[in-house]
PDB file of N, CA and C in Angstrom:
ATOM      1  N   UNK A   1    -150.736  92.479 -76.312  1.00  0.00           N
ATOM      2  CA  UNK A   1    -151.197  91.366 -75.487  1.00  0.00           C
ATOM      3  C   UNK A   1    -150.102  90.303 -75.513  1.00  0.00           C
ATOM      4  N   UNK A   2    -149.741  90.052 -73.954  1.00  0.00           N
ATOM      5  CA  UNK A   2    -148.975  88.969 -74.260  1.00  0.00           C
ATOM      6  C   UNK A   2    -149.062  87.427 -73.787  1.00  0.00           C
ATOM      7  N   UNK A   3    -148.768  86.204 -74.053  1.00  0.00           N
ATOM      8  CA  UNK A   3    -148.676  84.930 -73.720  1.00  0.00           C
ATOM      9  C   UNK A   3    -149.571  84.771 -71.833  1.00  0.00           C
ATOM     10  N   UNK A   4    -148.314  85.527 -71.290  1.00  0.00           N
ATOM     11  CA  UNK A   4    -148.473  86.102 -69.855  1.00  0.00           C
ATOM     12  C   UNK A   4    -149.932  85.921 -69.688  1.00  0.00           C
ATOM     13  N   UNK A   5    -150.363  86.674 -69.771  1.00  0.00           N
ATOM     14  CA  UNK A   5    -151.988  87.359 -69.916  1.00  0.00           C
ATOM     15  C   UNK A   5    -152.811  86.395 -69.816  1.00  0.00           C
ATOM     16  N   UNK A   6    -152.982  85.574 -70.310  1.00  0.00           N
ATOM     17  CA  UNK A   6    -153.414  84.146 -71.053  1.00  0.00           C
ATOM     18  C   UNK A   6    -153.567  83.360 -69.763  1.00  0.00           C
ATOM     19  N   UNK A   7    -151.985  83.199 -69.651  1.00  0.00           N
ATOM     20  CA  UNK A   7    -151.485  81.820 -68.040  1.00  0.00           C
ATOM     21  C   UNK A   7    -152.112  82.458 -67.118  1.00  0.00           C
ATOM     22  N   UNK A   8    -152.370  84.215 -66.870  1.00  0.00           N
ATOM     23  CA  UNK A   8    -152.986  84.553 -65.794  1.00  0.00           C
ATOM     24  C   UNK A   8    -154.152  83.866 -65.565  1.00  0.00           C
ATOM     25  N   UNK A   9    -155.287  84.390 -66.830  1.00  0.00           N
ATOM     26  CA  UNK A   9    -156.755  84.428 -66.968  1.00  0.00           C
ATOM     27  C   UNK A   9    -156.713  82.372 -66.926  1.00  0.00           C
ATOM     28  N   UNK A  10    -156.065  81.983 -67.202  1.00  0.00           N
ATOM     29  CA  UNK A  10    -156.507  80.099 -67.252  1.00  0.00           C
ATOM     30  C   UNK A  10    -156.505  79.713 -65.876  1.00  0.00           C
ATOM     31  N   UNK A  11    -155.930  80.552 -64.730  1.00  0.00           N
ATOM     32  CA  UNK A  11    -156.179  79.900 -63.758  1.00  0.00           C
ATOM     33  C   UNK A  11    -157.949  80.157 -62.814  1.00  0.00           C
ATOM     34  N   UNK A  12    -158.474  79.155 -62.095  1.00  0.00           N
ATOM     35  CA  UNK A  12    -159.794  79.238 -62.251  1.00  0.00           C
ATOM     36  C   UNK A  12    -160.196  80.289 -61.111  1.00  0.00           C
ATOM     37  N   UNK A  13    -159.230  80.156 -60.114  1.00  0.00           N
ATOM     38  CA  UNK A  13    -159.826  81.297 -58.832  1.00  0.00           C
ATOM     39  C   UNK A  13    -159.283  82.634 -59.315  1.00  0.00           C
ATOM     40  N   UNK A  14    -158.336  82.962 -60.144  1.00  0.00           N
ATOM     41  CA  UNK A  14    -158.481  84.271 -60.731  1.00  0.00           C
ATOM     42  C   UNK A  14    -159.647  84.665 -61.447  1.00  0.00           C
ATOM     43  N   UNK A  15    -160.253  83.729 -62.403  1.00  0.00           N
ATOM     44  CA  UNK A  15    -161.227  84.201 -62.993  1.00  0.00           C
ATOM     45  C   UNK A  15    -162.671  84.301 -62.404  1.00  0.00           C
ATOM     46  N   UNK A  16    -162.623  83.740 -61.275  1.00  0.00           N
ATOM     47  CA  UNK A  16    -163.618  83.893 -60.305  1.00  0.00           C
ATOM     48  C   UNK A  16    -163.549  85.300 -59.846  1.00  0.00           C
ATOM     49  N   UNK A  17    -162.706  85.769 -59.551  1.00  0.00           N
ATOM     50  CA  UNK A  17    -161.785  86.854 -58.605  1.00  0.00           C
ATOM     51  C   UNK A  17    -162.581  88.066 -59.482  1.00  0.00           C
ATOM     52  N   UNK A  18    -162.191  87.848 -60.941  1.00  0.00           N
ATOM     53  CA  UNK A  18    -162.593  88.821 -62.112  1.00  0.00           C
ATOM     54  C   UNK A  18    -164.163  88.788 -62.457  1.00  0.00           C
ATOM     55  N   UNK A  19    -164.960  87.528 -62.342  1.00  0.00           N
ATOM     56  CA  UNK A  19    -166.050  87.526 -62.289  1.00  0.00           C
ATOM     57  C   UNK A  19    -166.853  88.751 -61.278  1.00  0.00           C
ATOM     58  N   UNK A  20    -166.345  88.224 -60.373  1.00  0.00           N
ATOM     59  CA  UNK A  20    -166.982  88.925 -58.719  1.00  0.00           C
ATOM     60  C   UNK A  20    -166.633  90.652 -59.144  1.00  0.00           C
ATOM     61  N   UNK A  21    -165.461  90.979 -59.039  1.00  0.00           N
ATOM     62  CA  UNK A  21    -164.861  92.351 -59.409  1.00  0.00           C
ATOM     63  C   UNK A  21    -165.770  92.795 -60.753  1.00  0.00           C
ATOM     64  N   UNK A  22    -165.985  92.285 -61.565  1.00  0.00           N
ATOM     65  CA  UNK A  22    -166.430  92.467 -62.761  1.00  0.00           C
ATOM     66  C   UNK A  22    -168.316  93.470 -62.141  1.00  0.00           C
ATOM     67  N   UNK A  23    -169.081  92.809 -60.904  1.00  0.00           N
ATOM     68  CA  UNK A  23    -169.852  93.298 -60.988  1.00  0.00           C
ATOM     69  C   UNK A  23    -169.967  94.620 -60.429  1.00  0.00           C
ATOM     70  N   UNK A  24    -168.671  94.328 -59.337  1.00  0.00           N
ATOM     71  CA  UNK A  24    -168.647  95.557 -58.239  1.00  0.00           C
ATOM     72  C   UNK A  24    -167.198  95.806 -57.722  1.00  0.00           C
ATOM     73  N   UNK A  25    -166.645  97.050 -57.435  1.00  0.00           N
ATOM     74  CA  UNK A  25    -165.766  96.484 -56.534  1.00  0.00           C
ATOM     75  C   UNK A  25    -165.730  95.823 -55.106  1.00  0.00           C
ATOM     76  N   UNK A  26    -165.099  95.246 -54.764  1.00  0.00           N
ATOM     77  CA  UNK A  26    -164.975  94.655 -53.133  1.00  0.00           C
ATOM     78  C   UNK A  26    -163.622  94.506 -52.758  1.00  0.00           C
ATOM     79  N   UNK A  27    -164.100  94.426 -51.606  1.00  0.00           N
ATOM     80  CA  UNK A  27    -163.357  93.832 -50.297  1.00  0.00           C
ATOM     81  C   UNK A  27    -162.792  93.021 -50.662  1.00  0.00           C
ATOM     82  N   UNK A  28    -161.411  92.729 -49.777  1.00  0.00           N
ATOM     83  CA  UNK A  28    -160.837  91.155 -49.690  1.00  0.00           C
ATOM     84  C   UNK A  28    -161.508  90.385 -48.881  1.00  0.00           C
ATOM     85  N   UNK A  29    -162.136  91.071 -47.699  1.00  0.00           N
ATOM     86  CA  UNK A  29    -163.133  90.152 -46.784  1.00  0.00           C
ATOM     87  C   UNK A  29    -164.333  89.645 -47.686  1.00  0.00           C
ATOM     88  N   UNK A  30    -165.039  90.565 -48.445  1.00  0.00           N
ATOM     89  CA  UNK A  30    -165.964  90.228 -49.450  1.00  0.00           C
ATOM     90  C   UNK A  30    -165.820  88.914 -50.688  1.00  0.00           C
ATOM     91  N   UNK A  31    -164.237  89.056 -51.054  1.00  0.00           N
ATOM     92  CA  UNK A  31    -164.036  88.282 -52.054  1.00  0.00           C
ATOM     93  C   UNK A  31    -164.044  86.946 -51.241  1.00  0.00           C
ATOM     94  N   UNK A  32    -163.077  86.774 -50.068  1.00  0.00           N
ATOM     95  CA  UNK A  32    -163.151  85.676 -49.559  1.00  0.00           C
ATOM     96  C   UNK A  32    -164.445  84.680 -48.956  1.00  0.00           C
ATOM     97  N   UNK A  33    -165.505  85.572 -48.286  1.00  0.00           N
ATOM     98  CA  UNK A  33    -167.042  85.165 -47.991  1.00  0.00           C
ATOM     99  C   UNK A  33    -167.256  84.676 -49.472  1.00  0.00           C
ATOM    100  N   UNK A  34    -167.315  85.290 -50.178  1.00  0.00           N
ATOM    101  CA  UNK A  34    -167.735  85.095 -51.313  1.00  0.00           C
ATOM    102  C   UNK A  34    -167.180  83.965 -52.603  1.00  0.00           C
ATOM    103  N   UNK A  35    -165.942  83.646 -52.309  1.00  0.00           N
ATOM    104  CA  UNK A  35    -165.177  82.696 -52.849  1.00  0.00           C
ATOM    105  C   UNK A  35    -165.068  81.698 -52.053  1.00  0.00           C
ATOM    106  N   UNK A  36    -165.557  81.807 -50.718  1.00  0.00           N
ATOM    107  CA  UNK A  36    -164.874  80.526 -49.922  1.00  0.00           C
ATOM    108  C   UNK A  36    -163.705  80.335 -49.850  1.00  0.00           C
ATOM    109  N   UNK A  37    -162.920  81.124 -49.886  1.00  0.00           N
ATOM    110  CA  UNK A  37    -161.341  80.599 -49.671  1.00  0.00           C
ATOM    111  C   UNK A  37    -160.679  81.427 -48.484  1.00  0.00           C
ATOM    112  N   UNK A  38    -159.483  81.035 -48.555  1.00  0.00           N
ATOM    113  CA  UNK A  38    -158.595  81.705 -47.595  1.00  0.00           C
ATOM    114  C   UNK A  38    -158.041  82.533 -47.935  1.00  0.00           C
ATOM    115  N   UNK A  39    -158.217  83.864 -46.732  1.00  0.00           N
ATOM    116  CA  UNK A  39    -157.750  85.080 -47.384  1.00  0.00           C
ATOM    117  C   UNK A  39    -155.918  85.316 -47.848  1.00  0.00           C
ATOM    118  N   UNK A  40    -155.631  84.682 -47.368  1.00  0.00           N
ATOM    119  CA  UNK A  40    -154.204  84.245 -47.757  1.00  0.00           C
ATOM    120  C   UNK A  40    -153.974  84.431 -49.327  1.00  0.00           C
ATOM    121  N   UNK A  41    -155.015  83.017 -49.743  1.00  0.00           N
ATOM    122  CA  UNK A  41    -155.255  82.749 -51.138  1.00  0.00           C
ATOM    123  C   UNK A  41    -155.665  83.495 -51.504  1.00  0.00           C
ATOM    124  N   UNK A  42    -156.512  84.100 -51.008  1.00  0.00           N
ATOM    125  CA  UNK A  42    -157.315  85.482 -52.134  1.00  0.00           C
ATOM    126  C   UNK A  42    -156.132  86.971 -52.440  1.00  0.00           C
ATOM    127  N   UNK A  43    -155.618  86.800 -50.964  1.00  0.00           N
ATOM    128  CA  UNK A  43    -154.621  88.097 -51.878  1.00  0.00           C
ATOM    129  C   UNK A  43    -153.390  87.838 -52.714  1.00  0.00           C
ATOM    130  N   UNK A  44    -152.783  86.879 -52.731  1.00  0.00           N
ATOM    131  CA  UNK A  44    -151.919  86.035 -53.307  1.00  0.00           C
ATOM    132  C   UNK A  44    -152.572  87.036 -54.987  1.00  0.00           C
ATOM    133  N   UNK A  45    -153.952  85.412 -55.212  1.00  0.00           N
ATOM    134  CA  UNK A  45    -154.377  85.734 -56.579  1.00  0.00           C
ATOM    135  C   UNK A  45    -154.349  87.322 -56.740  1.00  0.00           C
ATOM    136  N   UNK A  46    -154.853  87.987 -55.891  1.00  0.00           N
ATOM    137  CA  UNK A  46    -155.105  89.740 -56.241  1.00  0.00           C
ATOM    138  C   UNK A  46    -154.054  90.093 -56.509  1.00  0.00           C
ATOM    139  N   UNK A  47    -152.962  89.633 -56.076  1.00  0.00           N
ATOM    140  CA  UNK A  47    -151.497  90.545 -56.824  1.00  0.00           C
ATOM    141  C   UNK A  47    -151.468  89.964 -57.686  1.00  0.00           C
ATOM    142  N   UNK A  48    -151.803  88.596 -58.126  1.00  0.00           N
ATOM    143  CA  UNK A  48    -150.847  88.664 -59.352  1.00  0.00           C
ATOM    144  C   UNK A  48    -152.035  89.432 -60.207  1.00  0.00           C
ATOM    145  N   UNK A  49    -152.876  89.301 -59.894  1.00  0.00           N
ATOM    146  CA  UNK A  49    -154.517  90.599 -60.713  1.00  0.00           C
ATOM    147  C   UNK A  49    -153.691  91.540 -61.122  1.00  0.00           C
ATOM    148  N   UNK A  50    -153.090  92.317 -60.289  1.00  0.00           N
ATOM    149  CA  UNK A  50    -152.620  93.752 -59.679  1.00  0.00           C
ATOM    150  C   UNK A  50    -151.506  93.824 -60.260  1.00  0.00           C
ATOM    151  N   UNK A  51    -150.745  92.892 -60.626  1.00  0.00           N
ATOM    152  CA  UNK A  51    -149.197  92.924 -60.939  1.00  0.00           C
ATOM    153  C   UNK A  51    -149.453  92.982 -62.363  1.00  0.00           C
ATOM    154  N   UNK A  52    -150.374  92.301 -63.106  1.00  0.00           N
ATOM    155  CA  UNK A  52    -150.684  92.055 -64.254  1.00  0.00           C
ATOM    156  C   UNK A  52    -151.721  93.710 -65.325  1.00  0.00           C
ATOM    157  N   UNK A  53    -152.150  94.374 -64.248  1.00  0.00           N
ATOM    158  CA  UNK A  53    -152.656  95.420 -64.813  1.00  0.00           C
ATOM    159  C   UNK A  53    -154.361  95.157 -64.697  1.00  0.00           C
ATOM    160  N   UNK A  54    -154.353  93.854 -64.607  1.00  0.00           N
ATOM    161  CA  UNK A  54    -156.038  93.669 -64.453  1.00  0.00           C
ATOM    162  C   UNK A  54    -157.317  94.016 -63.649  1.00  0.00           C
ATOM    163  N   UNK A  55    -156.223  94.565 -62.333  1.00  0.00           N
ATOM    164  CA  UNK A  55    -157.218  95.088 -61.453  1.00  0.00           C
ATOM    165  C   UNK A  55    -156.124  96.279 -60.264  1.00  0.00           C
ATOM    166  N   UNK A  56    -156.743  97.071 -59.517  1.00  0.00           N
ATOM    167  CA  UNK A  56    -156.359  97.965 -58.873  1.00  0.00           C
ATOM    168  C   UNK A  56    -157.145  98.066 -57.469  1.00  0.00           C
ATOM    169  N   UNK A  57    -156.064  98.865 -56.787  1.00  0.00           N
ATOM    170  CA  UNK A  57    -156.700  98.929 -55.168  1.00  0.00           C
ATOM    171  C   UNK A  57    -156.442  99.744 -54.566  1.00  0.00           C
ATOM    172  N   UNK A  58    -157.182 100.197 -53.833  1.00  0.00           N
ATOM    173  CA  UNK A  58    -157.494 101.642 -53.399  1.00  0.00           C
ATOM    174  C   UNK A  58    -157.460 101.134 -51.475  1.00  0.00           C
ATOM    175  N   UNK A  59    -156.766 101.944 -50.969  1.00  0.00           N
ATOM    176  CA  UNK A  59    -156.274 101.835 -49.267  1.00  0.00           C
ATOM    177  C   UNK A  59    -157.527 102.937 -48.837  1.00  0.00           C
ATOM    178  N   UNK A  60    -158.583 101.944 -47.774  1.00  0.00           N
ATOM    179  CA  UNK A  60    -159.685 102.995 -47.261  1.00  0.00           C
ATOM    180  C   UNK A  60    -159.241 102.683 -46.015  1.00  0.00           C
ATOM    181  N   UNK A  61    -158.255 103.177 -45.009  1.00  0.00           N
ATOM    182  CA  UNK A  61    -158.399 102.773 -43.229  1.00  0.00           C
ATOM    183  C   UNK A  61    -157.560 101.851 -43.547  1.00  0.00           C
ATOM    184  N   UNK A  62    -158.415 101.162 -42.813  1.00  0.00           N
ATOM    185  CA  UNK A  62    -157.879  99.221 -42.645  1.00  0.00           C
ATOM    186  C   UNK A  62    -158.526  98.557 -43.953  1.00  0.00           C
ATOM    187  N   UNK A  63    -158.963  98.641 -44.732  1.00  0.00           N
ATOM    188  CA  UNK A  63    -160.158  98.159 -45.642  1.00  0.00           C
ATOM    189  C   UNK A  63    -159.015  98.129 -46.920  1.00  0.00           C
ATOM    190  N   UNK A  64    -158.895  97.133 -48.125  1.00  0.00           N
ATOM    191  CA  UNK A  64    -158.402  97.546 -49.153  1.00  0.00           C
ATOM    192  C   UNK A  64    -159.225  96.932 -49.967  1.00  0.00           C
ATOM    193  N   UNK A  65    -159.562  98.047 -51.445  1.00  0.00           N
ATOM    194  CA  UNK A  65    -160.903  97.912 -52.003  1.00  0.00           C
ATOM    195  C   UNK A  65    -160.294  97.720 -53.414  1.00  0.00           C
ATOM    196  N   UNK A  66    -160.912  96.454 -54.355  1.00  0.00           N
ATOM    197  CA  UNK A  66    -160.666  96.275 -55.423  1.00  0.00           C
ATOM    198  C   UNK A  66    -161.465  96.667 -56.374  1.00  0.00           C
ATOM    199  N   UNK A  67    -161.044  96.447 -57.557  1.00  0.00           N
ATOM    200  CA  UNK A  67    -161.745  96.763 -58.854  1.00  0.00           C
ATOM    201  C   UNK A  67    -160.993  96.240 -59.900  1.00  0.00           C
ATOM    202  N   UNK A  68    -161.803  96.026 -61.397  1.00  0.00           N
ATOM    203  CA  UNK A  68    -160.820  95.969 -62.113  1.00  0.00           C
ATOM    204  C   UNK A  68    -160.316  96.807 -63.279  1.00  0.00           C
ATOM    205  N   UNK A  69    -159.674  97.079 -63.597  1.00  0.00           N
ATOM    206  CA  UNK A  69    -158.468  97.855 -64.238  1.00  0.00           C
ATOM    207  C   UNK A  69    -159.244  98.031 -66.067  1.00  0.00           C
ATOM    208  N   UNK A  70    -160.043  98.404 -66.463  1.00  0.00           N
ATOM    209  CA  UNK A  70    -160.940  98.565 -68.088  1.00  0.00           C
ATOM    210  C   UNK A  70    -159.745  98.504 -68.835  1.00  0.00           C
ATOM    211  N   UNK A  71    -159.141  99.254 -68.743  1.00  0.00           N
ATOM    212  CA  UNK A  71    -158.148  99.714 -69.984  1.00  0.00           C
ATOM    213  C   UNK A  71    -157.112  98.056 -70.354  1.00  0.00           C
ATOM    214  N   UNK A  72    -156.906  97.819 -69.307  1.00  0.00           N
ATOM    215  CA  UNK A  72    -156.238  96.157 -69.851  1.00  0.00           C
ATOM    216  C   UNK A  72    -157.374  95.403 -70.357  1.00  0.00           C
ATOM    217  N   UNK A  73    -158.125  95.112 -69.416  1.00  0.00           N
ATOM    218  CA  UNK A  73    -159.666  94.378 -70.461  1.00  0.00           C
ATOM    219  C   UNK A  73    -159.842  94.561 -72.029  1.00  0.00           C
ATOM    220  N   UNK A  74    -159.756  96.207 -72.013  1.00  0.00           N
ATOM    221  CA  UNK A  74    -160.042  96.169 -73.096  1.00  0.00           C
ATOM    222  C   UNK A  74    -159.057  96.009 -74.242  1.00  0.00           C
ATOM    223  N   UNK A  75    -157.525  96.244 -73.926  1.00  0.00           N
ATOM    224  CA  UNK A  75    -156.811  95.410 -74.646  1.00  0.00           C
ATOM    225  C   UNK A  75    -156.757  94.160 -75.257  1.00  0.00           C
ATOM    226  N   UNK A  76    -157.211  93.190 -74.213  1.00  0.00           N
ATOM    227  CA  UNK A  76    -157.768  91.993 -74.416  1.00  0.00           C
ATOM    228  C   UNK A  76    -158.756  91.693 -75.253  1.00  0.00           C
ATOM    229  N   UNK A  77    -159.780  92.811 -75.423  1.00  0.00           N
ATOM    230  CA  UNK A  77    -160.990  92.550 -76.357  1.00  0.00           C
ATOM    231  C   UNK A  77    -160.614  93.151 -77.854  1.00  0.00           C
ATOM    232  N   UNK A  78    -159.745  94.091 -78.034  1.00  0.00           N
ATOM    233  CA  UNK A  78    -159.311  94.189 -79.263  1.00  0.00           C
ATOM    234  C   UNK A  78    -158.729  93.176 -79.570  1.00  0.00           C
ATOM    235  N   UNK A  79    -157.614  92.457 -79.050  1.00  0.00           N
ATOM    236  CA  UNK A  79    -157.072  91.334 -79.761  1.00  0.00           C
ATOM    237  C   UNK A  79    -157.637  89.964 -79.621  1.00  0.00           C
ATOM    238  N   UNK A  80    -158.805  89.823 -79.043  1.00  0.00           N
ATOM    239  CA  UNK A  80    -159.641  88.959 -79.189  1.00  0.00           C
ATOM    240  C   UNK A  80    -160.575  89.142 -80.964  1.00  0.00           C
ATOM    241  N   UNK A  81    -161.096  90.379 -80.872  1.00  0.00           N
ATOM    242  CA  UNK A  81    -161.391  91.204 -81.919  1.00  0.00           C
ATOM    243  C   UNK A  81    -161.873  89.952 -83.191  1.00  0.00           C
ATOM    244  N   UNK A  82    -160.322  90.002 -84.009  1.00  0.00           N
ATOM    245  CA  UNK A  82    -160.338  88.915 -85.128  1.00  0.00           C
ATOM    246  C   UNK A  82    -160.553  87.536 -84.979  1.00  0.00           C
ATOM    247  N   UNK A  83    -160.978  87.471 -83.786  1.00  0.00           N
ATOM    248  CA  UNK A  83    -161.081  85.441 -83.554  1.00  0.00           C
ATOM    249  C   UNK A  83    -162.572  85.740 -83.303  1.00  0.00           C
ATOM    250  N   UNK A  84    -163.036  87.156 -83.016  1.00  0.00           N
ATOM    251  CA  UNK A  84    -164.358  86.820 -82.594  1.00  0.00           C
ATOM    252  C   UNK A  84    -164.930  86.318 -84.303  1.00  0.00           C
ATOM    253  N   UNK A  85    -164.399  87.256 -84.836  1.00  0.00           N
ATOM    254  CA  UNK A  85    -164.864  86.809 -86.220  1.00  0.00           C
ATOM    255  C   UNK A  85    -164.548  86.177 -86.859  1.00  0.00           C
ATOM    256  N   UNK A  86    -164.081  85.424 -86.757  1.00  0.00           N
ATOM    257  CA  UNK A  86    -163.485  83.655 -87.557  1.00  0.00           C
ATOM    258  C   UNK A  86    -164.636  82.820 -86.343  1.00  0.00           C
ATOM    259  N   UNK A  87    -165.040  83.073 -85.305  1.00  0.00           N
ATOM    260  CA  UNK A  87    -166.030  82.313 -84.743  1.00  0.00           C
ATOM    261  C   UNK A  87    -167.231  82.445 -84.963  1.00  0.00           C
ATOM    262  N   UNK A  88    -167.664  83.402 -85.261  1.00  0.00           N
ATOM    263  CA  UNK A  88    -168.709  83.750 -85.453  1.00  0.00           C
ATOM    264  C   UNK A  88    -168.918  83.167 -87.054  1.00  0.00           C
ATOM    265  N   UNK A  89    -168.568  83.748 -87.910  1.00  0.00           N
ATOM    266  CA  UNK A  89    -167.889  82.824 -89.419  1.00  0.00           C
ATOM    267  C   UNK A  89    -168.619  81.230 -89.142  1.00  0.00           C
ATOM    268  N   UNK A  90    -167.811  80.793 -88.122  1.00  0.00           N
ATOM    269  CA  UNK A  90    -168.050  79.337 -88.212  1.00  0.00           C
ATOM    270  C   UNK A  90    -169.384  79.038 -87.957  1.00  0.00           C
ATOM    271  N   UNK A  91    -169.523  79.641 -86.815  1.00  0.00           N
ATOM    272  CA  UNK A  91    -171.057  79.235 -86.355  1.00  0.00           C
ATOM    273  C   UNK A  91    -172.347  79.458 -87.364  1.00  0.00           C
ATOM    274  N   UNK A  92    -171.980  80.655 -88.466  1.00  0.00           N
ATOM    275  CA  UNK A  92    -172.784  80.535 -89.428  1.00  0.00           C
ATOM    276  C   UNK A  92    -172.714  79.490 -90.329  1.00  0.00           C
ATOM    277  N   UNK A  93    -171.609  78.893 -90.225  1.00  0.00           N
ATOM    278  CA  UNK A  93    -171.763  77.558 -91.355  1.00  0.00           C
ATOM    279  C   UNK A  93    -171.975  76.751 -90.737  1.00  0.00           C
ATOM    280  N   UNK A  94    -171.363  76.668 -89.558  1.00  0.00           N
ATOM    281  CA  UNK A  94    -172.571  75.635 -88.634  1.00  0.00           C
ATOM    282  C   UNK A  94    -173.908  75.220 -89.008  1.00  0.00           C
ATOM    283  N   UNK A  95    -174.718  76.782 -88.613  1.00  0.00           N
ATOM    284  CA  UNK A  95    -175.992  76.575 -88.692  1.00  0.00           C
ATOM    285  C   UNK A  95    -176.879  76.180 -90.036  1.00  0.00           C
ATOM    286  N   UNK A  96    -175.762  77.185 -91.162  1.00  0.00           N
ATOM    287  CA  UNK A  96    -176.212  77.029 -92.499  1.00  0.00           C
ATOM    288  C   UNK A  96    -176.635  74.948 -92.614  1.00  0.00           C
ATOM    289  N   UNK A  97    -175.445  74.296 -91.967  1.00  0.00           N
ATOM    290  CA  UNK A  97    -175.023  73.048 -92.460  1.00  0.00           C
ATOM    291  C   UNK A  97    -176.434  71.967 -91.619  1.00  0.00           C
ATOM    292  N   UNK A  98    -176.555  72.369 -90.509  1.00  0.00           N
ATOM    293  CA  UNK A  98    -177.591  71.936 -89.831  1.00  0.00           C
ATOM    294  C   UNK A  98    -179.299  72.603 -90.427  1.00  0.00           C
ATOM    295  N   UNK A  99    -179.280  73.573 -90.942  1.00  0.00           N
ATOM    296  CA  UNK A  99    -180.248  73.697 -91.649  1.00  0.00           C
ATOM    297  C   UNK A  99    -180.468  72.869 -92.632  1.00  0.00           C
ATOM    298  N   UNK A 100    -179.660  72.395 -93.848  1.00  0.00           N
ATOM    299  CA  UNK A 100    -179.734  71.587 -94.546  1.00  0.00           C
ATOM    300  C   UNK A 100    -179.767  70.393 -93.718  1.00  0.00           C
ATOM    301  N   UNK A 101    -179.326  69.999 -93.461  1.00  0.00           N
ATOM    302  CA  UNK A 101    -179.867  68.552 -92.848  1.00  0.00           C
ATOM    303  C   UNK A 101    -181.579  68.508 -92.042  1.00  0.00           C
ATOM    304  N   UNK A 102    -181.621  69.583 -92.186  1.00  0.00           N
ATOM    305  CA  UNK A 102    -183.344  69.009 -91.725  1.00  0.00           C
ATOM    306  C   UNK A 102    -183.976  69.171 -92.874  1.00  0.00           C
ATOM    307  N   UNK A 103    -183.633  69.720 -93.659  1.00  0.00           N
ATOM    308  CA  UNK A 103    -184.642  69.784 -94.936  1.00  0.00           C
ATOM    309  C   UNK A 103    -184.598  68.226 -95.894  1.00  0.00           C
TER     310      UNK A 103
END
């Protein structure tokens, strides 16, 4: 996983982009109805999706159909992995700490 990866996912209409893709694949006409934006803008963001490994596209006719790409995701979730658990960690002492205070 690198830095890269990161600057992609922080921008907000990519992660919209990944939201939407996340349930189904679609359309660029779909993403755009659906994002409100200009399709301009929407394929812009899709390459850099596409350039990045995060998502893929398939040529139907005139139609080009997205999805996104598991195997990078799940890169991402292994090296998320060890922070899940230093968060999770916390939130138990969180709660531990707020328990005591009501008693």
């Amino acid at each position: 996983m690198n830095a890269s990866t990161f600057g992609i996912l922080a921008d907000p209409t990519r992660l919209r982009l990944i939201d939407a893709l996340r349930e189904r694949e679609r359309t660029v006409g779909e993403l755009v109805e659906l994002l409100g934006i200009s399709q301009p803008a929407v394929s812009k963001q899709l390459r850099v999706l596409r350039n990045a490994g995060l998502a893929s596209v398939q040529v139907d006719a005139q139609r080009r159909i997205y999805r996104l790409t598991p195997n990078r995701l799940r890169d991402l979730d292994e090296w998320l992995g060890p922070y899940r658990k230093f968060w999770e960690e916390r939130l138990v002492d969180m709660e531990k700490t707020l328990d005591a205070m009501e008693d």
